[in-house]
Protein backbone atom coordinates (compact mmCIF):
# COMPACT_ATOMS: atom_id res chain seq x y z
CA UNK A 1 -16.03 70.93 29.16
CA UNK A 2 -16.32 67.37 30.79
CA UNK A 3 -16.21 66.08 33.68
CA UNK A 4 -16.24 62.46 34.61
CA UNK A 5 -17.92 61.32 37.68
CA UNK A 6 -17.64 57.89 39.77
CA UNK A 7 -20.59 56.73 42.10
CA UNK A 8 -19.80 59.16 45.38
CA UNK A 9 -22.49 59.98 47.78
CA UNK A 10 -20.84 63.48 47.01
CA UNK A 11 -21.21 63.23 43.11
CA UNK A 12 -24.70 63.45 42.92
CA UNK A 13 -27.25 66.27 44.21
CA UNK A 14 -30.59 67.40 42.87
CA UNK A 15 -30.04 70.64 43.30
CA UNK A 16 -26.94 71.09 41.33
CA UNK A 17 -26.91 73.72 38.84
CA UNK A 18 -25.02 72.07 35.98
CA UNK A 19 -23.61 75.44 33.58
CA UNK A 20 -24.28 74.56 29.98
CA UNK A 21 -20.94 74.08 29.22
CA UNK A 22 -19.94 71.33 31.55
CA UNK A 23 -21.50 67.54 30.54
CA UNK A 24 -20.78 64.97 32.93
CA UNK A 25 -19.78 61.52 31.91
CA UNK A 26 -21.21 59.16 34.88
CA UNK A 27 -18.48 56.22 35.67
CA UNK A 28 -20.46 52.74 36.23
CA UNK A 29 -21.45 51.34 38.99
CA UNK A 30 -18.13 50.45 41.27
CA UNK A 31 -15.85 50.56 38.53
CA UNK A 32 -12.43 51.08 40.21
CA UNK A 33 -10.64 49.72 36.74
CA UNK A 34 -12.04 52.63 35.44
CA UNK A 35 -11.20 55.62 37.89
CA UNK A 36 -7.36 56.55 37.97
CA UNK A 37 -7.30 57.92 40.96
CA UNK A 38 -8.00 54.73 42.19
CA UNK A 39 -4.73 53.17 40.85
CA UNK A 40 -3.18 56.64 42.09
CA UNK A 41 -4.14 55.40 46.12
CA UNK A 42 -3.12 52.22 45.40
CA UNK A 43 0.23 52.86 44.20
CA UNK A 44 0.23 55.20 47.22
CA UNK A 45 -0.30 52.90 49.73
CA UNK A 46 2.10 49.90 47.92
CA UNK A 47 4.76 52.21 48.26
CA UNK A 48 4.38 54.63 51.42
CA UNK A 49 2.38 51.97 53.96
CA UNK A 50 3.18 48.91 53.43
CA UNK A 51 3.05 46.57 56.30
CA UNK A 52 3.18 49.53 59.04
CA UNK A 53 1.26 50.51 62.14
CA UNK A 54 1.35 54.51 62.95
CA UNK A 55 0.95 55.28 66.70
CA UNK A 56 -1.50 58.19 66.13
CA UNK A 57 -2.42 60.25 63.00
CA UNK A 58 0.09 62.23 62.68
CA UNK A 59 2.35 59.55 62.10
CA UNK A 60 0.25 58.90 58.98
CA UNK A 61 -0.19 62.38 57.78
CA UNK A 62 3.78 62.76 58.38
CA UNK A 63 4.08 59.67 56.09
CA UNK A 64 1.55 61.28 53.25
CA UNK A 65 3.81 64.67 53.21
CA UNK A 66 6.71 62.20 52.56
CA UNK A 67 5.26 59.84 50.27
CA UNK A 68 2.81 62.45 47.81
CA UNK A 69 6.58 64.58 47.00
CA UNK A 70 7.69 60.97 46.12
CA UNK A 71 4.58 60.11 43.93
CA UNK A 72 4.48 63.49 42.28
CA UNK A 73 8.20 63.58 41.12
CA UNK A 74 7.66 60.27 39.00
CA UNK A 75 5.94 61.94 36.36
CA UNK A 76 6.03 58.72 33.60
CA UNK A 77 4.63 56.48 36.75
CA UNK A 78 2.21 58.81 37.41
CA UNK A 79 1.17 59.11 33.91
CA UNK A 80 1.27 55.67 33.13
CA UNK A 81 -1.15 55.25 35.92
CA UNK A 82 -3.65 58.60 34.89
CA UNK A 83 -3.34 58.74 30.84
CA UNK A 84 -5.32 56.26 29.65
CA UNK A 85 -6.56 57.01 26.28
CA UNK A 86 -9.95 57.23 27.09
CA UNK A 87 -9.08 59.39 29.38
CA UNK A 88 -6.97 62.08 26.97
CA UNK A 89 -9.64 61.38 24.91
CA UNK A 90 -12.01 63.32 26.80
CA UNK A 91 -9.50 66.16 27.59
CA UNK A 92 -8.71 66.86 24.15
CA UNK A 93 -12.78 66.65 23.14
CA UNK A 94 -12.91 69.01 26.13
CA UNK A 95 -10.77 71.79 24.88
């Protein structure tokens, strides 16, 4: 199995047990071109918060349980902004 990894603090411990059947593929150095779910929070905030000031946040939580439904149900934008081939690449290897 593989999992990819970006830079995060959170990514990276030296006491991880890594099972033998999980390899990591480490992103570069600040690569946002290369993490989706990068282009998934940007499309996310294009759409759901643009220009707008929330008075507290719940108004912005309220606006995420609107706005993910929204994201979700276009499954072809979604993909378009996910399935790279690199990326199915390593899924298929994977399996």
């Amino acid at each position: 199995m593989v999992m990819v990894l970006d830079g995060a603090s959170s990514h990276k411990s030296l006491d991880l047990k890594v099972p033998e059947n999980i390899r990591f593929i480490r992103l570069p150095g600040y690569s946002p071109e290369l993490n989706s779910q990068e282009h998934v929070w940007d499309e996310l905030r294009e759409k759901e918060f643009p220009n707008r000031v929330y008075d507290s946040l719940d108004g912005v939580i309220n606006q995420l349980q609107e706005g993910l439904p929204r994201l979700a149900a276009n499954k072809k934008g979604l993909r378009s902004l996910t399935a790279w081939p690199w990326i199915v690449s390593l899924i298929l290897i994977a399996h």
